[in-house]
N, C-alpha and C. Protein backbone atom coordinates (compact mmCIF):
# COMPACT_ATOMS: atom_id res chain seq x y z
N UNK A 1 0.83 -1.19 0.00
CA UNK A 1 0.00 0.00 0.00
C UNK A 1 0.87 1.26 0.00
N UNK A 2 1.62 1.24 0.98
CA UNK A 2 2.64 2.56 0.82
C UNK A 2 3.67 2.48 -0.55
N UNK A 3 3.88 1.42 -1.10
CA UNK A 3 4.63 1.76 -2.17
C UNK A 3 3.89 2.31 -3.42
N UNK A 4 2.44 1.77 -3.11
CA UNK A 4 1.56 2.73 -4.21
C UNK A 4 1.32 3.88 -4.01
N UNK A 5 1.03 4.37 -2.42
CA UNK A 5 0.94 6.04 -2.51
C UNK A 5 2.42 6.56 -2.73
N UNK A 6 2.97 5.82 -2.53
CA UNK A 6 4.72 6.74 -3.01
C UNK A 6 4.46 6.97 -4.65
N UNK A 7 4.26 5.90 -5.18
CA UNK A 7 4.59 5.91 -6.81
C UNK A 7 2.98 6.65 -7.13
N UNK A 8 2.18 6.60 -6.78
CA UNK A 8 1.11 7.89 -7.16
C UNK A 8 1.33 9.25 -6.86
N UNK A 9 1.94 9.66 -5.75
CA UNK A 9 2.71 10.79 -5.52
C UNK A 9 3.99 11.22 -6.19
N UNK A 10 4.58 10.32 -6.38
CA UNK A 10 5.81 10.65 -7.64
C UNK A 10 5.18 11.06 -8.98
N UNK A 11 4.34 10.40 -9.50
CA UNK A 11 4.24 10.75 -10.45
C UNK A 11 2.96 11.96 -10.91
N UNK A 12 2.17 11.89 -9.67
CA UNK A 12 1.84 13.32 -9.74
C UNK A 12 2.83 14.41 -9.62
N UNK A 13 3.92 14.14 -9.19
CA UNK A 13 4.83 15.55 -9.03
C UNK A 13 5.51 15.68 -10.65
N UNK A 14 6.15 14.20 -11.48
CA UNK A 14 6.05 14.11 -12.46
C UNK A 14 5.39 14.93 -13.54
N UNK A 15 4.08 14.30 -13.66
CA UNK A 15 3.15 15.22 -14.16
C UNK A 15 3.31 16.88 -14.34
N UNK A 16 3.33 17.45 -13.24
CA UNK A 16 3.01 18.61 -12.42
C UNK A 16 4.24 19.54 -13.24
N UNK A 17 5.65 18.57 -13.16
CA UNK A 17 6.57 19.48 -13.60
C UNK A 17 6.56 19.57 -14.75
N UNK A 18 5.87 18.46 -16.01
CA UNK A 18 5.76 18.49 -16.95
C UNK A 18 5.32 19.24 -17.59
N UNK A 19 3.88 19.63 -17.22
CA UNK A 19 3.23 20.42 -17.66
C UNK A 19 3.28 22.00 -16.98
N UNK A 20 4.10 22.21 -16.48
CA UNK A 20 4.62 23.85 -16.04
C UNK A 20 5.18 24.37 -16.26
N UNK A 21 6.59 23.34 -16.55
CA UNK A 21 8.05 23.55 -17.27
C UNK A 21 8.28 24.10 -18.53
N UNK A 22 7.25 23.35 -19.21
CA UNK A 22 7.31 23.68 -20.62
C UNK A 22 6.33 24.43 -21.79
N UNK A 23 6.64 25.22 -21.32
CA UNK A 23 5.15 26.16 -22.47
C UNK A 23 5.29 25.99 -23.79
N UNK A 24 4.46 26.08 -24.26
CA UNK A 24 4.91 25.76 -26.19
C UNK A 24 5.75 27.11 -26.54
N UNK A 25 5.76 28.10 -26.44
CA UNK A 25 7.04 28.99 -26.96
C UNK A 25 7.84 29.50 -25.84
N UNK A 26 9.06 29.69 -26.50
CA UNK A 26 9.88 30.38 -25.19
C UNK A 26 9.42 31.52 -24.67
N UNK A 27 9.91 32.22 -23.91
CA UNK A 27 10.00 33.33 -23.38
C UNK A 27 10.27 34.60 -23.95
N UNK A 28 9.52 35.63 -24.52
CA UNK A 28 10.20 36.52 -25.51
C UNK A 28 11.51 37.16 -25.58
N UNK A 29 11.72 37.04 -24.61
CA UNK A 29 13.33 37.22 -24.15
C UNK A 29 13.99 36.31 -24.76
N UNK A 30 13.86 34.96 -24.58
CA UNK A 30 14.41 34.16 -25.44
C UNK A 30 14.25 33.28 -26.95
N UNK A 31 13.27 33.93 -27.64
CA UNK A 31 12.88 33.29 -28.88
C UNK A 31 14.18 33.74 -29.74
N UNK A 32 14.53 34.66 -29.93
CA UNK A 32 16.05 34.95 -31.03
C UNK A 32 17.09 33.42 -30.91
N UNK A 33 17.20 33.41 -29.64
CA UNK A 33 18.70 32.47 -29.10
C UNK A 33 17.86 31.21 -29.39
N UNK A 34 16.42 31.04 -29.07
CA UNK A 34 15.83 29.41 -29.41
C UNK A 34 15.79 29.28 -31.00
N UNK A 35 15.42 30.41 -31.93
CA UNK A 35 15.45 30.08 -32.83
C UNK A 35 16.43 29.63 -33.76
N UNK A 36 18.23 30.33 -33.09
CA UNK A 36 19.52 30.02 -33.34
C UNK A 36 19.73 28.38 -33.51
N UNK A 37 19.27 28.24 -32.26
CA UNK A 37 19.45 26.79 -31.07
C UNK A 37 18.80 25.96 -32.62
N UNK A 38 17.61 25.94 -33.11
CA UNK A 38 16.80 25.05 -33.59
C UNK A 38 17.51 25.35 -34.90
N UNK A 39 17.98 26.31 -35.54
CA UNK A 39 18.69 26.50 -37.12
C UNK A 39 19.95 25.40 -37.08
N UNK A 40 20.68 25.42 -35.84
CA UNK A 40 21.97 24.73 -35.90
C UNK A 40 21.70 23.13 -35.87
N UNK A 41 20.36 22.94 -34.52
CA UNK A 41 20.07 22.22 -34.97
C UNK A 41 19.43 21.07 -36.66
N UNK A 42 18.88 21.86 -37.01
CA UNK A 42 18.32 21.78 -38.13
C UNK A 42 19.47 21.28 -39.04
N UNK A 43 20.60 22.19 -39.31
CA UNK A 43 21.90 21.97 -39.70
C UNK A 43 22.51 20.63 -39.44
N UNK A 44 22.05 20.64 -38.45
CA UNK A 44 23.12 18.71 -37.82
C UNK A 44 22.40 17.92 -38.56
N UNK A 45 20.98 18.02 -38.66
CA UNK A 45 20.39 16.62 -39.41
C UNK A 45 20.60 16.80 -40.52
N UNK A 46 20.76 17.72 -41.34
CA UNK A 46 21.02 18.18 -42.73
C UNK A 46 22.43 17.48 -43.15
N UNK A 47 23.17 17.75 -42.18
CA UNK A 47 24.63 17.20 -42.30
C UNK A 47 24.76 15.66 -42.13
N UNK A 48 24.03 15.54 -41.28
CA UNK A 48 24.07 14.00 -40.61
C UNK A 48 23.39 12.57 -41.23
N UNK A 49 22.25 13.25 -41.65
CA UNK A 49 21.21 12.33 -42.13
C UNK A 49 21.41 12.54 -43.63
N UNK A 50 21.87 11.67 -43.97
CA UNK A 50 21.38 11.49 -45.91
C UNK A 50 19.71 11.74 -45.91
N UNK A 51 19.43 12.63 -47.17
CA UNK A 51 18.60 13.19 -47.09
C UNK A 51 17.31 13.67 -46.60
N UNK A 52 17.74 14.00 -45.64
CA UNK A 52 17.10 14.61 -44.88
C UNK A 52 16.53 15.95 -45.15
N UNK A 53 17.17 16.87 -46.12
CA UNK A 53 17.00 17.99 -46.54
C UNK A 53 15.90 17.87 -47.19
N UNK A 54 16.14 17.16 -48.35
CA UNK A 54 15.21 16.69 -49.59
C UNK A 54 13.85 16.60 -49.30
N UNK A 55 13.84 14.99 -48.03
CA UNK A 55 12.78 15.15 -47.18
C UNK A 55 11.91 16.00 -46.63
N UNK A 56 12.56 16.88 -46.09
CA UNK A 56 11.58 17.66 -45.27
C UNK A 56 11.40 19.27 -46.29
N UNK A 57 11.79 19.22 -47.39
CA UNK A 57 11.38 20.13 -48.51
C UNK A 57 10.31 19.34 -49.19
N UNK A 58 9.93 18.33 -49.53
CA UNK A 58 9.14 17.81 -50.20
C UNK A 58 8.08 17.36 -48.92
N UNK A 59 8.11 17.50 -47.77
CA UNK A 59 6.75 17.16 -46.92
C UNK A 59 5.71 18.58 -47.04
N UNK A 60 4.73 18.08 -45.63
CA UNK A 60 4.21 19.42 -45.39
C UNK A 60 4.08 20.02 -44.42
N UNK A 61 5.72 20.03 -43.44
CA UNK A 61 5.99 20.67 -42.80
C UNK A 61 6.94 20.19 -41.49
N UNK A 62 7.41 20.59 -40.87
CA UNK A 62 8.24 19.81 -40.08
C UNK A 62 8.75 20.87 -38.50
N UNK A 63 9.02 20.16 -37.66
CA UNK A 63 9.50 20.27 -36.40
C UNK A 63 11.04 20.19 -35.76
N UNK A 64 11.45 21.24 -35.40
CA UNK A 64 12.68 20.78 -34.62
C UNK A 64 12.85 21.11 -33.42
N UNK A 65 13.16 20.60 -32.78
CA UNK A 65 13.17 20.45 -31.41
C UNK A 65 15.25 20.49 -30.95
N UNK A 66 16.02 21.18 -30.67
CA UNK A 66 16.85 21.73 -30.69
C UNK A 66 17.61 20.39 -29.39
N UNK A 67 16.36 20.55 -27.98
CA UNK A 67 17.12 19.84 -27.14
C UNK A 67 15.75 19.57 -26.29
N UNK A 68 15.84 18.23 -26.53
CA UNK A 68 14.85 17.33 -25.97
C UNK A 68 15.75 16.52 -24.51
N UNK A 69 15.01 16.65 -22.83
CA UNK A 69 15.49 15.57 -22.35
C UNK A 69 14.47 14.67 -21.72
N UNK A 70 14.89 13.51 -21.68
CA UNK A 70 14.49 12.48 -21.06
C UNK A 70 14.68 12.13 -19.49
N UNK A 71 13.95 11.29 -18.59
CA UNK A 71 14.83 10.85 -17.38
C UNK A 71 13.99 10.03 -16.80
N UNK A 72 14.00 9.40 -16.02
CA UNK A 72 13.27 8.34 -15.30
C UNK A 72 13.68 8.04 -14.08
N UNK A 73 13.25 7.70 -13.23
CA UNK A 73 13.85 7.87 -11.68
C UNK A 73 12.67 6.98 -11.30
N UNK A 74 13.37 5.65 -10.87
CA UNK A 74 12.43 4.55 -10.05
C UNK A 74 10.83 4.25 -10.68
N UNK A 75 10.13 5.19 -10.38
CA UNK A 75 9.08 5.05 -10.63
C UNK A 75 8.28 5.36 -11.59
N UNK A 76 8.81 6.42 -11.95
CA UNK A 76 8.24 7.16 -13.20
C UNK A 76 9.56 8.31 -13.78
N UNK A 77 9.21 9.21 -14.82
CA UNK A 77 9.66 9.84 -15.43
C UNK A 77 9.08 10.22 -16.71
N UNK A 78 9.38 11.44 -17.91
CA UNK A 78 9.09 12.11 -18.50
C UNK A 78 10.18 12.54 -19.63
N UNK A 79 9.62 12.74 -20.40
CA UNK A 79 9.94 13.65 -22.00
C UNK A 79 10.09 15.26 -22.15
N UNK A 80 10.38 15.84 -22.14
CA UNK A 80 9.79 17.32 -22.34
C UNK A 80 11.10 17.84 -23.42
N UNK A 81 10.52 18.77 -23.84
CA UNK A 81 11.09 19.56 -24.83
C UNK A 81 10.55 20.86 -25.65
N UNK A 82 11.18 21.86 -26.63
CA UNK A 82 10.40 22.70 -26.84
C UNK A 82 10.88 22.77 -28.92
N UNK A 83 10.23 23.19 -29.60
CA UNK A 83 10.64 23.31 -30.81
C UNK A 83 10.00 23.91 -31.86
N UNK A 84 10.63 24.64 -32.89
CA UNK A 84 10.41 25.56 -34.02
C UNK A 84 9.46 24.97 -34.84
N UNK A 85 8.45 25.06 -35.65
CA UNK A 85 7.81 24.58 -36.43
C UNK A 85 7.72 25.94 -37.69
N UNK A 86 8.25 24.77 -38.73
CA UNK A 86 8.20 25.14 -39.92
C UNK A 86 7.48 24.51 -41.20
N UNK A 87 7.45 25.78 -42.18
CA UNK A 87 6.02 25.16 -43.27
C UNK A 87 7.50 24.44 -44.09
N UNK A 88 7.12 23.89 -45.33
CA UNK A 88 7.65 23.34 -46.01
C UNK A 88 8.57 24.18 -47.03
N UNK A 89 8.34 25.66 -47.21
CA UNK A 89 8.99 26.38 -47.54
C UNK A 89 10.28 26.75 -46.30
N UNK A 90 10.50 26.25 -45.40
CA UNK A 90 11.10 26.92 -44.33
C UNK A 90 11.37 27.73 -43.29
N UNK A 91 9.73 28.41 -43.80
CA UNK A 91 9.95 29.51 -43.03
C UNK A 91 8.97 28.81 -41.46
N UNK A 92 9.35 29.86 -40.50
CA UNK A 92 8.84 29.20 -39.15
C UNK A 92 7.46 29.81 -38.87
N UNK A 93 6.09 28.71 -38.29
CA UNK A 93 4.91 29.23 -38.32
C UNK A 93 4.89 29.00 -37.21
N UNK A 94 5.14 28.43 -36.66
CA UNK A 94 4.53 28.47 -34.86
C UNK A 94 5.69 27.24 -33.82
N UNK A 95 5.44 27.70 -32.92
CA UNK A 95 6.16 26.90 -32.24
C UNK A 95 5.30 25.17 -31.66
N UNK A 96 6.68 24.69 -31.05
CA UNK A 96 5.49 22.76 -30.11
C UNK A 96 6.23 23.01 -28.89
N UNK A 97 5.86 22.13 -28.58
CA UNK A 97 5.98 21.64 -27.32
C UNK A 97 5.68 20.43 -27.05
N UNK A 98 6.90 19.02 -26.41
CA UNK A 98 6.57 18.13 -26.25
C UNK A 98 6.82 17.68 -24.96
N UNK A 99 5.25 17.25 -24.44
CA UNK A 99 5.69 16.83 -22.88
C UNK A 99 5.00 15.62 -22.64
N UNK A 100 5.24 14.64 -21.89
CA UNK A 100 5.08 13.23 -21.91
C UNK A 100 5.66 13.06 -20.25
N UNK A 101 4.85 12.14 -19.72
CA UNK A 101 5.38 12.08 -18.30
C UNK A 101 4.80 10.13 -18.66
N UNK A 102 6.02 9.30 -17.74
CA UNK A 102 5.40 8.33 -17.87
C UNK A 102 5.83 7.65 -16.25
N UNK A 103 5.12 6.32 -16.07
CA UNK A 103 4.92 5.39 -14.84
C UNK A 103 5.15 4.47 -15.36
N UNK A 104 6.75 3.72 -14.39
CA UNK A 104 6.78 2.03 -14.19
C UNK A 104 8.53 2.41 -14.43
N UNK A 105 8.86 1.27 -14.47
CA UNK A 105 10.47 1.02 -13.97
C UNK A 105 11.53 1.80 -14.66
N UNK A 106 12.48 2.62 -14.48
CA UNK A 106 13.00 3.17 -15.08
C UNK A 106 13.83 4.12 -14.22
N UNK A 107 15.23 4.23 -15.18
CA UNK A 107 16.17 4.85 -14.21
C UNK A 107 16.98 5.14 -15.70
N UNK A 108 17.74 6.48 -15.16
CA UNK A 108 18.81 7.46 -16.40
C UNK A 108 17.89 8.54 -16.76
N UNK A 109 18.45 9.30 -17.78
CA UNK A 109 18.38 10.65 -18.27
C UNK A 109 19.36 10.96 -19.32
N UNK A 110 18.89 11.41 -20.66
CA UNK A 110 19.42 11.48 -21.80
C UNK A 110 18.75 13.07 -22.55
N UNK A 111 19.34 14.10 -22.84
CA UNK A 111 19.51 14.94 -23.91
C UNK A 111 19.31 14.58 -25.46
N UNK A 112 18.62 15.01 -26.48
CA UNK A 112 19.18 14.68 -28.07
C UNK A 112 18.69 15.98 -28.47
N UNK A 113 18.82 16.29 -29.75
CA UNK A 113 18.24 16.86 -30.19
C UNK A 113 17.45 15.98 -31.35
N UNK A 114 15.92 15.94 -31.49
CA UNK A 114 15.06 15.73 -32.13
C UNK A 114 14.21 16.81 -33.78
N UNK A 115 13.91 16.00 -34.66
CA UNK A 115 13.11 16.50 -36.03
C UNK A 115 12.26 15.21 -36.24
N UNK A 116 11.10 15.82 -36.33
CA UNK A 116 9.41 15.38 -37.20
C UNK A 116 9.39 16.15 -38.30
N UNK A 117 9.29 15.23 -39.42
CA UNK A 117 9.02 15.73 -40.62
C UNK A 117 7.40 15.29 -41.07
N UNK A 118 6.70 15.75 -40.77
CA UNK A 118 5.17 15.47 -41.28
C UNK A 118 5.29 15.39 -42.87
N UNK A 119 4.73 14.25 -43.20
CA UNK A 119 4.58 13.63 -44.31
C UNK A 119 3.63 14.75 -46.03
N UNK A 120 2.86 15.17 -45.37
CA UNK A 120 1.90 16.03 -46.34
C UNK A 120 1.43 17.17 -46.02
N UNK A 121 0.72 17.91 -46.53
CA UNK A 121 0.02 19.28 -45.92
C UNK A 121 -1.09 18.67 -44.83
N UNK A 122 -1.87 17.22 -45.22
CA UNK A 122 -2.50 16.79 -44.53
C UNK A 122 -2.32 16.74 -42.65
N UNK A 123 -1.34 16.08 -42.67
CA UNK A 123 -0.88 16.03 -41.54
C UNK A 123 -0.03 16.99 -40.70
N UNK A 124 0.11 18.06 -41.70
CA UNK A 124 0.63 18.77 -41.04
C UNK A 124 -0.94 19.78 -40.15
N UNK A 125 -1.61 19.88 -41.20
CA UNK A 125 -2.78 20.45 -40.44
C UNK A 125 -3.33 19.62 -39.61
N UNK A 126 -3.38 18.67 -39.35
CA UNK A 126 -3.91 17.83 -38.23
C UNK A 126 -3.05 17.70 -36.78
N UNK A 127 -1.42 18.28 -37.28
CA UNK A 127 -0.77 18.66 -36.25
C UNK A 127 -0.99 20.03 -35.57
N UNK A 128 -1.62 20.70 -36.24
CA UNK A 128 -1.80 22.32 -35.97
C UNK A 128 -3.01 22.06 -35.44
N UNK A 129 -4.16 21.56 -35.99
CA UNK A 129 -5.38 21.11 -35.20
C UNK A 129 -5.48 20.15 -34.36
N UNK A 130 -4.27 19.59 -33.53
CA UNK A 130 -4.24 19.13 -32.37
C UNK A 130 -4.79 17.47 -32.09
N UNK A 131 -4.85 17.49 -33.19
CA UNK A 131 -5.67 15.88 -33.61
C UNK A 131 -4.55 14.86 -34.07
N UNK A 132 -3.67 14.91 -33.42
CA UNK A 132 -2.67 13.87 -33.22
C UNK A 132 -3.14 12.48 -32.73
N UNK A 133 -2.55 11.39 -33.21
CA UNK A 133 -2.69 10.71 -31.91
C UNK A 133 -1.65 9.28 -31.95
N UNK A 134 -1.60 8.45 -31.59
CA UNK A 134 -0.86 6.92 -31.43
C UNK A 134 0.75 7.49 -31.04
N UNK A 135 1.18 6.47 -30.96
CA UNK A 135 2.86 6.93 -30.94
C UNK A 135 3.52 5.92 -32.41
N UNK A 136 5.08 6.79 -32.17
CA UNK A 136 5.57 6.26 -33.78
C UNK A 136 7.23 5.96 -32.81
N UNK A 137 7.50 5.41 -33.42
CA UNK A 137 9.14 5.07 -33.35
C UNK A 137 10.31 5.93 -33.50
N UNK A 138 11.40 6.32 -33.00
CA UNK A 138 12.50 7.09 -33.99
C UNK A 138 13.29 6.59 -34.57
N UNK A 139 13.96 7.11 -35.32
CA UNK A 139 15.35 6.98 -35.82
C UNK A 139 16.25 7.33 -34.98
N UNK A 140 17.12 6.10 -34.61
CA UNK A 140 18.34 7.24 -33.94
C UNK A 140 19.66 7.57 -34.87
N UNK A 141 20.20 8.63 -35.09
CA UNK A 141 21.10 8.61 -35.89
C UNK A 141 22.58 9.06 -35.42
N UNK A 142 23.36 8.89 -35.79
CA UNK A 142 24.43 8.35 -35.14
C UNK A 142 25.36 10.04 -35.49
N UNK A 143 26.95 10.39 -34.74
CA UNK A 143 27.03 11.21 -34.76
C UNK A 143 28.21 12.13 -35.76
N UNK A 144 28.05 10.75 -36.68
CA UNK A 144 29.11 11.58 -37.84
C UNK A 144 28.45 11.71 -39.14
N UNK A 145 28.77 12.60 -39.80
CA UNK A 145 28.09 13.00 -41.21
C UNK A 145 27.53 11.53 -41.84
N UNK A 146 26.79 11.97 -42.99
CA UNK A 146 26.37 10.93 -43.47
C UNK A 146 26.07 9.61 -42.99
N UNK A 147 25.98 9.31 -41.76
CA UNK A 147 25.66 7.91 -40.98
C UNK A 147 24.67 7.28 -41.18
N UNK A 148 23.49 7.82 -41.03
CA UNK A 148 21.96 7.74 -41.20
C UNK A 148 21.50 8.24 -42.06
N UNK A 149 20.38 7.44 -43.36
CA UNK A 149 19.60 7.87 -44.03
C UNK A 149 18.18 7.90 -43.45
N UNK A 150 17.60 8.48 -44.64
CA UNK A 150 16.42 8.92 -44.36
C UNK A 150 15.39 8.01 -43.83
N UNK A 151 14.50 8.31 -42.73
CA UNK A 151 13.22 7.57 -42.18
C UNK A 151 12.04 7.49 -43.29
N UNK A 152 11.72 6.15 -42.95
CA UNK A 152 10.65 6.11 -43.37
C UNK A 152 9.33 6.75 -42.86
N UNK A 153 8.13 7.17 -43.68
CA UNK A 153 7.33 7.90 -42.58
C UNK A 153 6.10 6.34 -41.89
N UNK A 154 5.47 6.86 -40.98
CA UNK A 154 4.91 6.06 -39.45
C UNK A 154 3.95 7.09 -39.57
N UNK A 155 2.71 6.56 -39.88
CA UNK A 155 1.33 7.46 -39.25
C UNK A 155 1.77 8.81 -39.84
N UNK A 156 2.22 9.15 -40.52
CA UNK A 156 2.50 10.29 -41.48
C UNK A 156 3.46 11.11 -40.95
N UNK A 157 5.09 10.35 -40.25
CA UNK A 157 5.64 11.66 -39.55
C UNK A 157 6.71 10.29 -39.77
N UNK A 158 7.90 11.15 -40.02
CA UNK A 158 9.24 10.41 -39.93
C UNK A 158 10.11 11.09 -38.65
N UNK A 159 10.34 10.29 -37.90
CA UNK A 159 10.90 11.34 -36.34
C UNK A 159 12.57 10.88 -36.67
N UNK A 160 13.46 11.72 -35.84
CA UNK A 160 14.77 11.54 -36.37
C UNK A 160 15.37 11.90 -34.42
N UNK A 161 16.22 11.15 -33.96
CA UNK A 161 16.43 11.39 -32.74
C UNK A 161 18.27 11.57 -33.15
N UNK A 162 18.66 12.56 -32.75
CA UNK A 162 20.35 13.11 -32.71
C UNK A 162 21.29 13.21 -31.80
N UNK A 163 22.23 12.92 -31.96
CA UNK A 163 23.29 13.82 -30.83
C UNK A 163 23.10 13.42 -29.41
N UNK A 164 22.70 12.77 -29.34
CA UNK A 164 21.89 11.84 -27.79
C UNK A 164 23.85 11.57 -27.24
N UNK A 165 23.26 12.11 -25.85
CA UNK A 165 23.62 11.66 -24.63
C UNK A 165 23.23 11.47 -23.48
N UNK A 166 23.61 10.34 -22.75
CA UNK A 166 23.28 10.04 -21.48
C UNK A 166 22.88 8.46 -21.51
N UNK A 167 22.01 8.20 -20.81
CA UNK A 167 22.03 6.72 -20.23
C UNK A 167 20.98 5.74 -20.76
N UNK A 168 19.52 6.51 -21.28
CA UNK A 168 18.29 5.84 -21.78
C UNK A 168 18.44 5.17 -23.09
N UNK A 169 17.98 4.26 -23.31
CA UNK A 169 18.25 3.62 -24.91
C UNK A 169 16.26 3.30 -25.24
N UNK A 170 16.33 3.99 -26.67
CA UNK A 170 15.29 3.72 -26.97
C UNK A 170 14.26 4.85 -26.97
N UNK A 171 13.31 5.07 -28.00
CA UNK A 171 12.60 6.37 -27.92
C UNK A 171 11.21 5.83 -28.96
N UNK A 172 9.75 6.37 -28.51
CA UNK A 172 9.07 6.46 -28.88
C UNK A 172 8.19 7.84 -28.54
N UNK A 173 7.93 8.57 -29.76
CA UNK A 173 6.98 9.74 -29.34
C UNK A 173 5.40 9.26 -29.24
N UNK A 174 4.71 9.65 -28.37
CA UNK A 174 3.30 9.69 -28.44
C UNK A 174 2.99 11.47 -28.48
N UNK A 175 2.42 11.20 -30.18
CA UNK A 175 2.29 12.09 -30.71
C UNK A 175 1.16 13.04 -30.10
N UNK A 176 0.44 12.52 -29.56
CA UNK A 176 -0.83 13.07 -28.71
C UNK A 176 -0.17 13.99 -27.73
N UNK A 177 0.69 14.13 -27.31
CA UNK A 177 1.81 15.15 -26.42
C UNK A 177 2.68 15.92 -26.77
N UNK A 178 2.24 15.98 -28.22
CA UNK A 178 2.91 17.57 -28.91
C UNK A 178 2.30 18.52 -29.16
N UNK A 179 1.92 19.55 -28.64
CA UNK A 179 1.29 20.64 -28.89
C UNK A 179 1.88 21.72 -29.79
N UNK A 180 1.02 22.48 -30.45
CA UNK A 180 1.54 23.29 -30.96
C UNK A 180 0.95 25.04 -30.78
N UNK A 181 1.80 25.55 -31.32
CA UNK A 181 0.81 27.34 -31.29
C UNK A 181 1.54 27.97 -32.29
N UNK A 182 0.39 28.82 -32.99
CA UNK A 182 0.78 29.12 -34.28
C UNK A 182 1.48 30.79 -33.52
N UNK A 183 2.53 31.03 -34.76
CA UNK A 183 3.62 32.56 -34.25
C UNK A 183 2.54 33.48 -33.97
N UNK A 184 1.36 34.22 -34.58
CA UNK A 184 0.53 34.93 -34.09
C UNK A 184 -0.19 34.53 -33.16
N UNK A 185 0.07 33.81 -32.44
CA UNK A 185 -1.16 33.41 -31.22
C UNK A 185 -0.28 33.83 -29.91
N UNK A 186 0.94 33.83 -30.27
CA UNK A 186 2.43 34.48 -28.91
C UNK A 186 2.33 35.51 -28.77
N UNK A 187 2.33 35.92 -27.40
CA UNK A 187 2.33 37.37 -27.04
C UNK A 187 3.90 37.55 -27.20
């Protein structure tokens, strides 16, 4: 009994930080330096991933997420992250936000930087209209040029996981925990 109110109380605190921590856009103070953060990023998969470029010019629209971390501690743990969203021309329409809190065995904490390339205009509007849902798999790609080619797309989104460090192995997004907000909706 007490090990269940411990692990229901953990992961309400879980929860709690999840969803406080991370607002879908930065701070106006800091959108210039996030948007840097997510170009360079952007750059690594460009460099890293065989075509990757190609890809996400020919979708309908795509996500980067600069620096995603992970962690898990005994009982539970969580996802969070924040990232640029761009149309297929490049230019940036609104920002995400990905937060995910989860329950059951688990221990470490890992950094990457993460890209979703939404497959069509279709899905990209169904990402903007919030009507996400299932989870998809990543790619992990490794950390010298050309290592990794391109993902296949999953439920209409090819995810690409980068530059990872730390201790967790293994990544699935549940897409239902990416939010988004379009650039005019930011104060």
């Amino acid at each position: 009994m007490t090990t269940r109110i411990l692990a229901t109380i953990f992961a309400t605190v879980c929860l709690s930080v999840l969803t406080t921590s991370c607002s879908t856009a930065p701070k106006a103070e800091d959108r210039k330096s996030f948007t840097i953060e997510a170009s360079a990023a952007e750059s690594w998969f460009e460099t890293n991933v065989t075509g990757f470029k190609d890809q996400a010019k020919s979708s309908g629209g795509y996500i980067i997420f600069p620096d995603v971390g992970q962690f898990g501690i005994i009982f539970g743990g969580g996802t969070y992250g924040r990232g640029a969203v761009y149309n297929v021309s490049g230019e940036q329409v609104g920002w995400a936000a990905l937060n995910r809190a989860s329950i059951g065995l688990q221990l470490g904490a890992q950094s990457f930087k993460m890209a979703i390339i939404m497959q069509d205009k279709t899905t990209f509007e169904s990402f903007k209209g919030g009507t996400w849902q299932g989870d998809v798999a990543a790619t992990a790609v490794a950390a010298r040029a050309g290592a990794a080619t391109t993902a296949q797309f999953d439920k209409g989104v090819a995810v690409y996981i980068g530059d990872q460090a730390g201790l967790m192995a293994g990544m699935s997004i549940a897409l239902s925990h990416v939010a988004y907000k379009n650039m005019s909706d930011v104060e």
